[in-house]
N, C-alpha and C. Protein backbone atom coordinates (compact mmCIF):
# COMPACT_ATOMS: atom_id res chain seq x y z
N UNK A 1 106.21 117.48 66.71
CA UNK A 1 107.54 116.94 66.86
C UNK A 1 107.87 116.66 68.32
N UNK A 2 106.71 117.12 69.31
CA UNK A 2 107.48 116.38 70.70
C UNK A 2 106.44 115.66 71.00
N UNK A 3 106.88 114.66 71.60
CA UNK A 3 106.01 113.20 72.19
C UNK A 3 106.40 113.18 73.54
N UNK A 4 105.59 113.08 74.31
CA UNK A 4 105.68 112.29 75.88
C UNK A 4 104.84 110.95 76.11
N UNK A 5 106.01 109.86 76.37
CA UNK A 5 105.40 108.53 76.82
C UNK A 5 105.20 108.48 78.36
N UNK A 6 104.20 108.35 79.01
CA UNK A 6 104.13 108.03 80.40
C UNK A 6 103.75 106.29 80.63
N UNK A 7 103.84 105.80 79.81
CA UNK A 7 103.49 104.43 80.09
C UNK A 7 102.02 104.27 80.32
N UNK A 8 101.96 102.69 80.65
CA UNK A 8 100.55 102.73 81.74
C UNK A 8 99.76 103.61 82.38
N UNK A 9 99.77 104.81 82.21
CA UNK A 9 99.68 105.53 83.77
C UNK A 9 98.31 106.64 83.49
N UNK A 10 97.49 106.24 83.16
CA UNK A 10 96.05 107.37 82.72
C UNK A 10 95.89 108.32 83.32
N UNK A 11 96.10 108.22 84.62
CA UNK A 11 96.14 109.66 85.48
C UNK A 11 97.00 110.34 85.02
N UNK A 12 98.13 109.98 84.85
CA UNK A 12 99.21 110.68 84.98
C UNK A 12 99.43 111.30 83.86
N UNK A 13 99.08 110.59 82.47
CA UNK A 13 98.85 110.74 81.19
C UNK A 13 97.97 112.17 81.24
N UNK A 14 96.90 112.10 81.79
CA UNK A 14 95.99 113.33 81.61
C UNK A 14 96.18 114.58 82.63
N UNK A 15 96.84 113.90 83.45
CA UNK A 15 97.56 115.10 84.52
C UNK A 15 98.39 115.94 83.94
N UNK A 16 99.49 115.61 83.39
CA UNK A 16 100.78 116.15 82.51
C UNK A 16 100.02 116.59 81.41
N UNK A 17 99.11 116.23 80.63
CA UNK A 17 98.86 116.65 79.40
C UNK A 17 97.77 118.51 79.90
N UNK A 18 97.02 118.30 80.86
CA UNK A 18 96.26 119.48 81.79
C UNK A 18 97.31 120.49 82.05
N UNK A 19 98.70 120.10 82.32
CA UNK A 19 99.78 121.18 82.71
C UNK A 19 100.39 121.41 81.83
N UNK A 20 100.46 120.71 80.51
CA UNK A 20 101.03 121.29 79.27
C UNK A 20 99.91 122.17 78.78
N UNK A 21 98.81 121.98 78.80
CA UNK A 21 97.98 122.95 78.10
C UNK A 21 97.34 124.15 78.88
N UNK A 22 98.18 124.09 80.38
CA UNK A 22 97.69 125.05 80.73
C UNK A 22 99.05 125.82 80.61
N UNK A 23 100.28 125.58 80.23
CA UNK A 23 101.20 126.60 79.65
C UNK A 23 101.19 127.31 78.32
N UNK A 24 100.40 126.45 77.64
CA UNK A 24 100.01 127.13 76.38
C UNK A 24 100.02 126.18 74.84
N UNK A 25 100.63 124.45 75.48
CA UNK A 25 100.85 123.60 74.53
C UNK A 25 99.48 123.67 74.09
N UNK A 26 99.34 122.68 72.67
CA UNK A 26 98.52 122.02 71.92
C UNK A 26 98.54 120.28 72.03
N UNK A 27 97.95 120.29 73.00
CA UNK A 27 97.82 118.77 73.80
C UNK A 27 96.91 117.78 73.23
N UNK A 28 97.43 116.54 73.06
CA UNK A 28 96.87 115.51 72.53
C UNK A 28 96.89 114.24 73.04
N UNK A 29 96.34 113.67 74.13
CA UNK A 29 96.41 112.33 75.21
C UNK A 29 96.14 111.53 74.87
N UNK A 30 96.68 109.92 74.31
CA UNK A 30 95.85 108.91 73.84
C UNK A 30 96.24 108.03 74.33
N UNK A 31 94.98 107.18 74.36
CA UNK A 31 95.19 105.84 75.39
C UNK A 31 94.37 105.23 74.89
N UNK A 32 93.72 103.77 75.48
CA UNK A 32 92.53 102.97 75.05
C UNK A 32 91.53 103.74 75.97
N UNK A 33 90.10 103.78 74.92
CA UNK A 33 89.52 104.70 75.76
C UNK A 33 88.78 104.08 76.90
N UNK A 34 88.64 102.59 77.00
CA UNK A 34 88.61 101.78 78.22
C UNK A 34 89.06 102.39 79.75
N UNK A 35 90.36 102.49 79.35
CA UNK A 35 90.95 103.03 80.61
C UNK A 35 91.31 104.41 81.03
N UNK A 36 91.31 105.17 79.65
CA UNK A 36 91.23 106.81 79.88
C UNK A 36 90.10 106.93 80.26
N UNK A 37 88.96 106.52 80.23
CA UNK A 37 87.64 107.18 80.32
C UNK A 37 87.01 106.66 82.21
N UNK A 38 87.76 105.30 82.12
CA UNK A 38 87.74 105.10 83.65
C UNK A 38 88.65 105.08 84.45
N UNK A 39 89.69 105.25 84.52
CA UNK A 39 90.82 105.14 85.42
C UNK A 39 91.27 106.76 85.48
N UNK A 40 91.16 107.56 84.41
CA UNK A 40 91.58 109.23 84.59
C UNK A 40 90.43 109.94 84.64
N UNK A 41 89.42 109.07 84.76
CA UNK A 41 87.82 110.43 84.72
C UNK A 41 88.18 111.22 86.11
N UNK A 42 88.76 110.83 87.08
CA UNK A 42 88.57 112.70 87.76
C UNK A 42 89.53 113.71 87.17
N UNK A 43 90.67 113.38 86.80
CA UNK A 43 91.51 113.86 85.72
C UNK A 43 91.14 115.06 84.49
N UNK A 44 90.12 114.09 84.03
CA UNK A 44 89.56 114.44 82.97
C UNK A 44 88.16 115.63 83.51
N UNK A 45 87.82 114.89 84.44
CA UNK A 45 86.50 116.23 84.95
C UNK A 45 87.09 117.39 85.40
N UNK A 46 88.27 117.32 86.41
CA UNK A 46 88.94 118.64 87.53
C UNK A 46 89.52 119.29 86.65
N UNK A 47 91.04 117.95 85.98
CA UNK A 47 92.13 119.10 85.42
C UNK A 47 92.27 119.74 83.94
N UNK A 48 90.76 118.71 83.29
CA UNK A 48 90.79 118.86 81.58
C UNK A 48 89.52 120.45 81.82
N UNK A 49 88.29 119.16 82.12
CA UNK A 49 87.10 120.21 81.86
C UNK A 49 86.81 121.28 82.54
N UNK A 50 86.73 121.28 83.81
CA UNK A 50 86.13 122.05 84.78
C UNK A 50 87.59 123.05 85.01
N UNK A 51 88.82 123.03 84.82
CA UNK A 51 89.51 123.79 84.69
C UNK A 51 90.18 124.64 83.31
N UNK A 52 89.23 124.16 82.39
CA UNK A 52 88.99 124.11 80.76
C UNK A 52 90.31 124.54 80.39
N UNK A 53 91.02 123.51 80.47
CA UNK A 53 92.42 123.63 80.04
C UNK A 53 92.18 122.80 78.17
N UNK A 54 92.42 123.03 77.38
CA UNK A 54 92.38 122.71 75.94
C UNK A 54 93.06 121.25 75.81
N UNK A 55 92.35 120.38 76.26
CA UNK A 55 93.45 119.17 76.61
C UNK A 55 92.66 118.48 75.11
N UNK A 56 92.82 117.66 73.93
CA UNK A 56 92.43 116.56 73.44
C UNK A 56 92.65 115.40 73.69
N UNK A 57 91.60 115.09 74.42
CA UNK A 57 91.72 113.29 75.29
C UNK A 57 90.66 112.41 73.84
N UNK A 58 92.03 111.69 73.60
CA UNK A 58 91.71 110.80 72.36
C UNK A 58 91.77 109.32 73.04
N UNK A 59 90.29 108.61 73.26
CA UNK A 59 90.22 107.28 73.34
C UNK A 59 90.15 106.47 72.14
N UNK A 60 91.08 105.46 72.31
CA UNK A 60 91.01 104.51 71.17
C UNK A 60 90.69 102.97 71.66
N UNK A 61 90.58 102.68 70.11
CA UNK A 61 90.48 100.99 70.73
C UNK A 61 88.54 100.97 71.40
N UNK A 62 87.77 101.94 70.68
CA UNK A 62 86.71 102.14 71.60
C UNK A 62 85.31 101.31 71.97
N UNK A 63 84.10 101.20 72.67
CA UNK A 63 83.32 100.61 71.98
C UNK A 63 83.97 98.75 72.64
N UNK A 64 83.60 97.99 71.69
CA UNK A 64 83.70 96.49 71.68
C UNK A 64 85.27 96.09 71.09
N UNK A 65 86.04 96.99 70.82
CA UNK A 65 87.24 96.83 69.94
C UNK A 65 88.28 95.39 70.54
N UNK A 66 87.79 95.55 71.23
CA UNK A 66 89.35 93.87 72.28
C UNK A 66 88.52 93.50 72.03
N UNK A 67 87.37 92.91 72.14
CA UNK A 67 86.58 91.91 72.10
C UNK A 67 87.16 90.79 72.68
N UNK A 68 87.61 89.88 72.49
CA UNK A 68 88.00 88.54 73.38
C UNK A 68 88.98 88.83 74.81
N UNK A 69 89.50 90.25 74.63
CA UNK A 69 90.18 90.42 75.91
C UNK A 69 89.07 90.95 76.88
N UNK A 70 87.57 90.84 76.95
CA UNK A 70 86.76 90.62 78.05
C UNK A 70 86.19 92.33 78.16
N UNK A 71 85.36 92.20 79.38
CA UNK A 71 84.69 93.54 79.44
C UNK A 71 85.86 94.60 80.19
N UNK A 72 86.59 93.86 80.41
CA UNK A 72 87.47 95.28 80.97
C UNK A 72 87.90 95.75 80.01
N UNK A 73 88.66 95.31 78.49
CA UNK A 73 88.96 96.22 77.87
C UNK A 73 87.83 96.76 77.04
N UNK A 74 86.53 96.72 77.56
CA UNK A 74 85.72 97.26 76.59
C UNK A 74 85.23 98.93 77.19
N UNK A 75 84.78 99.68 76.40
CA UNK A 75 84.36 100.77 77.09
C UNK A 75 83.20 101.21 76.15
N UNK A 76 81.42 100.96 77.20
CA UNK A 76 80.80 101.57 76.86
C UNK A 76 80.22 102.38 77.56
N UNK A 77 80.79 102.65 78.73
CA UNK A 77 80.82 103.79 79.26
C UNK A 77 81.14 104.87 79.47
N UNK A 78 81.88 104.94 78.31
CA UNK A 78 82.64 106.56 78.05
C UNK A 78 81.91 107.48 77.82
N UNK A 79 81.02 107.10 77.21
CA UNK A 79 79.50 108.29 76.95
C UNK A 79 79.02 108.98 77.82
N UNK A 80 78.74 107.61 78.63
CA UNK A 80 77.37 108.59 79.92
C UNK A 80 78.58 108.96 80.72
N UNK A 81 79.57 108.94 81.13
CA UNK A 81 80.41 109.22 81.99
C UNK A 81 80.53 110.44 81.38
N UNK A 82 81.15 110.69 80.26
CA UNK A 82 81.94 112.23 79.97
C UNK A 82 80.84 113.09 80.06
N UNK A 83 79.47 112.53 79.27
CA UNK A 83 77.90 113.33 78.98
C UNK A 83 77.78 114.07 80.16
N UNK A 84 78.39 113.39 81.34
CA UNK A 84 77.77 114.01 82.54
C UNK A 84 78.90 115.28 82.93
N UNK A 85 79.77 115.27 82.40
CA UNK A 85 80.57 116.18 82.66
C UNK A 85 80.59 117.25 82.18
N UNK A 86 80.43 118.91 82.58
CA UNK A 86 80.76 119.86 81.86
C UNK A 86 81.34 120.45 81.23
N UNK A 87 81.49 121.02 80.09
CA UNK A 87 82.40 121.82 79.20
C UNK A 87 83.75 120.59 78.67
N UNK A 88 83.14 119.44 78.50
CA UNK A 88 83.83 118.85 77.34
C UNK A 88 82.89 118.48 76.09
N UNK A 89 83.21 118.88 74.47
CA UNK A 89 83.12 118.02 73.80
C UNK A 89 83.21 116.18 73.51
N UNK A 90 82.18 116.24 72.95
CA UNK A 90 82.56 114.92 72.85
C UNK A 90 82.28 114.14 71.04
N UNK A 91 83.08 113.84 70.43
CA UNK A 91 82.87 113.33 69.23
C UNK A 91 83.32 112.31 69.12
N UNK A 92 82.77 111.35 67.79
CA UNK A 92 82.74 110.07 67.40
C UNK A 92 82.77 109.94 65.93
N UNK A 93 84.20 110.25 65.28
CA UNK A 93 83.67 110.36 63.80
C UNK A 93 83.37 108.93 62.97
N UNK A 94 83.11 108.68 62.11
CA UNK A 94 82.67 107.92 61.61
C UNK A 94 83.47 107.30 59.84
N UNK A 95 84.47 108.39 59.60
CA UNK A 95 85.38 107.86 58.40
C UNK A 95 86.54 108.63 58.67
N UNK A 96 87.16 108.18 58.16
CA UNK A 96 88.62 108.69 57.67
C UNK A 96 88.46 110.31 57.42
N UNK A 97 87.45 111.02 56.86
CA UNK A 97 87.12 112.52 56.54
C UNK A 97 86.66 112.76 57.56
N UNK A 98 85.55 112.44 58.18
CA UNK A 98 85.12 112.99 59.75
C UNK A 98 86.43 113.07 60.53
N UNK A 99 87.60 111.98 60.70
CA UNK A 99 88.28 112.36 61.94
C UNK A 99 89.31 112.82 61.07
N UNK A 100 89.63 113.12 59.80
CA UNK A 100 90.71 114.32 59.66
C UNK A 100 90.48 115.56 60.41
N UNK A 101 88.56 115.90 59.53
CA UNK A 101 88.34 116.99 60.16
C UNK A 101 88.32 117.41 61.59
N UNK A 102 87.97 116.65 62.57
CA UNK A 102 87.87 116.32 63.91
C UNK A 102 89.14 116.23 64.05
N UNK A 103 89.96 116.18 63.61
CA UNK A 103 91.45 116.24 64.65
C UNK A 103 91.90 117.84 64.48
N UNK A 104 91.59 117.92 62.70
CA UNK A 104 91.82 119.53 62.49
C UNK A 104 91.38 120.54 63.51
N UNK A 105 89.90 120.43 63.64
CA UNK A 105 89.24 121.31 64.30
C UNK A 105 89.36 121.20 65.83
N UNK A 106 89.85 120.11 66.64
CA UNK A 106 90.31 119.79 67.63
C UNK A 106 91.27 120.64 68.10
N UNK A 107 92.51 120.63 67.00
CA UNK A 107 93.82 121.00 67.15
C UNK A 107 93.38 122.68 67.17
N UNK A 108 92.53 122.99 66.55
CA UNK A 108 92.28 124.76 66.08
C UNK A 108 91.58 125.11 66.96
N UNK A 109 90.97 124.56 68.47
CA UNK A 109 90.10 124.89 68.71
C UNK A 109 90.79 125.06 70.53
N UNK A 110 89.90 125.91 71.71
CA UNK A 110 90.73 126.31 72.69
C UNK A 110 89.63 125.83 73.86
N UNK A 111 89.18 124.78 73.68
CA UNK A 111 88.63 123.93 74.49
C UNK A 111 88.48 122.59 74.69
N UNK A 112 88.90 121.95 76.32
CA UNK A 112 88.61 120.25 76.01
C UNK A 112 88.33 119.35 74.82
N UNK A 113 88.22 118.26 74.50
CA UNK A 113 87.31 117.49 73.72
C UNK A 113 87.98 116.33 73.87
N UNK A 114 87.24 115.44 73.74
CA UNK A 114 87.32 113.91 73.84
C UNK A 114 87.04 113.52 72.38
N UNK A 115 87.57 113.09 71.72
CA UNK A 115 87.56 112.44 70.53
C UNK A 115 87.82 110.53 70.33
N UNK A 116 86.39 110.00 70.17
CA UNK A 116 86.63 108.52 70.53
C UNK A 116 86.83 107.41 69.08
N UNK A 117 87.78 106.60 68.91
CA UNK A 117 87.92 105.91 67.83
C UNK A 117 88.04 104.70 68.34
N UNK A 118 87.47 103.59 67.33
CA UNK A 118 87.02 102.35 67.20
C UNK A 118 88.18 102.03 66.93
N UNK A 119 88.39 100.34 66.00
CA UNK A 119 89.94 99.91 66.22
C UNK A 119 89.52 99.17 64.35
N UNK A 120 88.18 99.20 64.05
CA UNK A 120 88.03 98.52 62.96
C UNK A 120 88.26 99.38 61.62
N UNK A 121 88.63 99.43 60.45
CA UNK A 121 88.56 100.03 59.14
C UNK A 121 87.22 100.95 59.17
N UNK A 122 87.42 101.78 58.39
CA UNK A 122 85.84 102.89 58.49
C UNK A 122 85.87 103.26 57.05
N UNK A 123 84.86 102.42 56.27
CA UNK A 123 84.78 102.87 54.89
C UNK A 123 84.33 104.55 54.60
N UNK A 124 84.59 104.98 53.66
CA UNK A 124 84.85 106.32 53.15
C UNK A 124 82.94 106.61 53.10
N UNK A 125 82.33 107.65 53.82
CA UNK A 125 81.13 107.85 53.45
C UNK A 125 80.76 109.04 52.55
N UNK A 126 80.04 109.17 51.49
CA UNK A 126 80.26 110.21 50.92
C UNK A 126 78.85 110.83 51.54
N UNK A 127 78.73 112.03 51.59
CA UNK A 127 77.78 113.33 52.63
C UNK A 127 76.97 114.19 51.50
N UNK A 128 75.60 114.23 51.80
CA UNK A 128 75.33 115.18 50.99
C UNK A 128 75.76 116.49 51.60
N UNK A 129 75.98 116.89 52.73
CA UNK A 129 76.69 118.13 53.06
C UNK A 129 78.31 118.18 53.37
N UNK A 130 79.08 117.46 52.75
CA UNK A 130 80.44 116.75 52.98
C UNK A 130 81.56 118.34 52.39
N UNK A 131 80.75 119.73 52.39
CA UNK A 131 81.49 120.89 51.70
C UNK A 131 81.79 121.65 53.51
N UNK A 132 80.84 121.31 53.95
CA UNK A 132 81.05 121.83 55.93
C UNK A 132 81.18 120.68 56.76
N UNK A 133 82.22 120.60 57.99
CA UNK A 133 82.20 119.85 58.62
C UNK A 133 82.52 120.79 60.18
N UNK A 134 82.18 120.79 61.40
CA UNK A 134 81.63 122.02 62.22
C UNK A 134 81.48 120.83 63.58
N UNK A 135 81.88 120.73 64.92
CA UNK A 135 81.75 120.11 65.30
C UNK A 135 80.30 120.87 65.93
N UNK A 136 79.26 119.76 66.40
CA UNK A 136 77.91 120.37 67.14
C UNK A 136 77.17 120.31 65.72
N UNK A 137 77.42 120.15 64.66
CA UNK A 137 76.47 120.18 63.35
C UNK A 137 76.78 118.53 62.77
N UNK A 138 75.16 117.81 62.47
CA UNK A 138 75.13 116.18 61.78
C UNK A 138 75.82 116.29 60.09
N UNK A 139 76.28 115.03 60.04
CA UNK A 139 76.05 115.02 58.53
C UNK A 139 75.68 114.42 58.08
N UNK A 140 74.60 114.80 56.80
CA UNK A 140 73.80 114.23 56.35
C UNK A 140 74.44 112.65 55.27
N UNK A 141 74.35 111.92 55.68
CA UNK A 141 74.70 110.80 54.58
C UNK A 141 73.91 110.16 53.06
N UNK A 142 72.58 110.13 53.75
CA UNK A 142 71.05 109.62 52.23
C UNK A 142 70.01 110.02 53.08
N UNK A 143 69.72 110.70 52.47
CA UNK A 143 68.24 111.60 52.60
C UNK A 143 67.03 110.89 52.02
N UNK A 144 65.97 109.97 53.16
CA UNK A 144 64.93 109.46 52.84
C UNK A 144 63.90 110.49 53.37
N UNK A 145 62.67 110.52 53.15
CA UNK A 145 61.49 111.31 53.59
C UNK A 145 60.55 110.20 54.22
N UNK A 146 60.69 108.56 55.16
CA UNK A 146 60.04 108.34 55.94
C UNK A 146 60.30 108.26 57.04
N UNK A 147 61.51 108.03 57.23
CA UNK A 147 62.25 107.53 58.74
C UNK A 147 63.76 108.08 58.75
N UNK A 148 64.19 108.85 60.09
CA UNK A 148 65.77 109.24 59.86
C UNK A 148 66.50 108.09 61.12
N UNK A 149 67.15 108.29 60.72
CA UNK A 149 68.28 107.50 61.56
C UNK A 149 69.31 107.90 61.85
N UNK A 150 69.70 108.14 63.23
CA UNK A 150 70.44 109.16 63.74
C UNK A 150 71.74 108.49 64.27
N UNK A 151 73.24 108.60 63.78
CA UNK A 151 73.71 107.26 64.54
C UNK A 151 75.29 108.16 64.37
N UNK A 152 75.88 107.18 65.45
CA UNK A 152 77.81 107.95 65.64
C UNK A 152 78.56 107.34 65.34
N UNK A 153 79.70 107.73 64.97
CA UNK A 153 80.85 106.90 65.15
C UNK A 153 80.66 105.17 64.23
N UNK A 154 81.25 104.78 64.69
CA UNK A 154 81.26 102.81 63.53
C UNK A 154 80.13 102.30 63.38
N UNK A 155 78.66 103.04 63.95
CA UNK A 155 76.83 102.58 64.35
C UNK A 155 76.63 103.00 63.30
N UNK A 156 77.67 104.24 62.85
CA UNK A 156 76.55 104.78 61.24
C UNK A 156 76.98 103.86 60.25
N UNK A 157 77.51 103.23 59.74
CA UNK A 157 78.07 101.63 58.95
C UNK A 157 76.93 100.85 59.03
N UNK A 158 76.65 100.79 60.10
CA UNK A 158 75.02 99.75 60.52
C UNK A 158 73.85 100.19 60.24
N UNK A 159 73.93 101.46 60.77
CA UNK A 159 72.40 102.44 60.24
C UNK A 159 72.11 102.49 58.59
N UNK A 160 73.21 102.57 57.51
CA UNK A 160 73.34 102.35 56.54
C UNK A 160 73.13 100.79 55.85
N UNK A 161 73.09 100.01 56.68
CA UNK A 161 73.03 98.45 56.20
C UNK A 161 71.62 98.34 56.68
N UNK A 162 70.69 99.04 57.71
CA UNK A 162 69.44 99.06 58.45
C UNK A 162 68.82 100.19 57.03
N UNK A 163 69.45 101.24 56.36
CA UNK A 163 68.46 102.24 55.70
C UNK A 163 68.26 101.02 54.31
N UNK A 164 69.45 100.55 53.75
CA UNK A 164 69.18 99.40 52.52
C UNK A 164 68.28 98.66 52.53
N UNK A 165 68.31 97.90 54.05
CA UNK A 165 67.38 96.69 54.43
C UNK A 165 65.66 97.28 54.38
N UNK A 166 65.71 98.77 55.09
CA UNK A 166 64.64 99.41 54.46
C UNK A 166 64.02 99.43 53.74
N UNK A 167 65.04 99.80 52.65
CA UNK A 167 64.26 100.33 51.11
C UNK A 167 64.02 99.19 50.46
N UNK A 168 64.45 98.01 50.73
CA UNK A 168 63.65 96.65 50.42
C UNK A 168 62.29 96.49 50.07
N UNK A 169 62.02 97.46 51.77
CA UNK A 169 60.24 97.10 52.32
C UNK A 169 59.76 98.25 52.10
N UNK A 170 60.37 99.42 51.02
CA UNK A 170 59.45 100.90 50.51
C UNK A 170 59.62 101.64 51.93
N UNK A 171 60.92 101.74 52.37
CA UNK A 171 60.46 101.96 53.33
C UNK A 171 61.89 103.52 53.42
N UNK A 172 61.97 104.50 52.73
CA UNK A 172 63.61 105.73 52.72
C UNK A 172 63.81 106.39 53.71
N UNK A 173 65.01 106.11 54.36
CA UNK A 173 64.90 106.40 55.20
C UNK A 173 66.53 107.54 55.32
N UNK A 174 66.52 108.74 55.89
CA UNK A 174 67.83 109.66 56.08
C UNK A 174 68.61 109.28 57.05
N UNK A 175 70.15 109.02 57.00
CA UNK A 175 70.96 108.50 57.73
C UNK A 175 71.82 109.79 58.12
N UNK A 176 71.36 109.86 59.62
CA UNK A 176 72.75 111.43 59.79
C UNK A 176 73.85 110.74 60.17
N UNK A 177 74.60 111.15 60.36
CA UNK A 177 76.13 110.67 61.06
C UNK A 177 75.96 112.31 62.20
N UNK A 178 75.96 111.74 63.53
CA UNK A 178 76.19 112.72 64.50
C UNK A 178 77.02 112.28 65.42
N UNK A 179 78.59 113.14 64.36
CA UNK A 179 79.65 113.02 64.85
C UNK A 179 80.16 113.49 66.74
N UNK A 180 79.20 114.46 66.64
CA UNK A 180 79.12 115.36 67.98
C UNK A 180 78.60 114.89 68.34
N UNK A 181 78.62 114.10 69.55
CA UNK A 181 77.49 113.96 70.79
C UNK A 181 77.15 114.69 71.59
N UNK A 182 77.96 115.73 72.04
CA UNK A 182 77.98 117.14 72.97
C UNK A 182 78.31 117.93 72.45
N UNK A 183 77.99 119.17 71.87
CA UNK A 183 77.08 119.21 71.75
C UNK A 183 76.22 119.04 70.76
N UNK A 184 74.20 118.35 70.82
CA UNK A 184 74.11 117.96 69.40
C UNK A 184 73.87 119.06 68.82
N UNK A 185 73.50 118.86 67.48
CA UNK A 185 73.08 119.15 66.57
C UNK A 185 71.21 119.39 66.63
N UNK A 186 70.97 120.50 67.61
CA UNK A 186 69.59 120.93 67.47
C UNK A 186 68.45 121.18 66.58
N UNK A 187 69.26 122.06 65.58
CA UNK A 187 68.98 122.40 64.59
C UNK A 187 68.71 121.33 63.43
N UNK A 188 69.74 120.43 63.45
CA UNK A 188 69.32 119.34 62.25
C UNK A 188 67.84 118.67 62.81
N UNK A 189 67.96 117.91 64.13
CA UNK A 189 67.14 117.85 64.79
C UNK A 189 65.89 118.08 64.30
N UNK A 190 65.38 119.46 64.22
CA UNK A 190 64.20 119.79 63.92
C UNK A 190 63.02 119.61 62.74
């Protein structure tokens, strides 16, 4: 029930949101992640991560989403930028159930995270492990035994149109959805 608008202002956006959560709020920052991810990254490294204040920095609009408004509003650099940073999460869900859960577990949880969303519709995926959702753990989508395919966020839509095009050519292949990018999923991994 309380909202703060700062306008334009990404720094300032993630500045204020670092001092609410270091009083004890449950902080939630959203912007296009274009410009949160480049215009507040020291923000985000000093006053989110490295001072591990529980901030949720939610980029939207992510990825290719403006498309005709040019490469500035695009951001595919939010990855390697945050990757390099310590003690933030970083996730990319991939349906409507991934980022319920991902906001849930966001909200329940007492550390950073960056949570990044696309701007397009995200059809409903059904999971063969869809009973746990755990950030740092994949989910499994179709389980082939020749080839897996490991993919995040709006890529697993594609990886799924790449496992069909597969099985054309005999070819089954397991589609994870690895919602977590930081940390992965080791264990599925193996």
């Amino acid at each position: 029930e309380q909202h703060i608008e700062v306008g334009i202002a990404e720094q300032n956006l993630v500045g204020v949101a670092a001092g609410l959560a270091s009083c004890g709020k449950k902080v939630f920052a959203v912007s296009p992640a274009c410009f949160l991810t480049a215009r507040a990254l020291e923000q985000i490294k000093n006053d989110v991560a490295y001072s591990d204040n529980p901030v949720n920095v939610i980029g939207i609009s992510a990825g290719v989403s403006y498309g005709a408004l040019g490469s500035t509003h695009h951001s595919l650099h939010d990855y390697a930028a945050l990757r390099a940073i310590n003690n933030i999460m970083i996730v990319a869900p991939a349906d409507n159930w991934e980022t319920e859960k991902a906001i849930e577990l966001a909200a329940a949880t007492n550390q950073p995270v960056y949570l990044r969303f696309g701007k397009k519709p995200m059809p409903p995926l059904k999971a063969i492990n869809d009973d746990v959702f755990a950030f740092g753990k994949g989910r499994v989508i179709i389980e082939g035994d020749d080839v897996a395919i490991i993919a995040t966020g709006e890529t697993v839509h594609l990886a799924l149109q790449a496992a069909a095009k597969l099985k054309t050519e005999g070819i089954n292949a397991t589609v994870i959805s690895m919602h977590t990018i930081k940390p992965l999923d080791t264990v599925l991994l193996q």
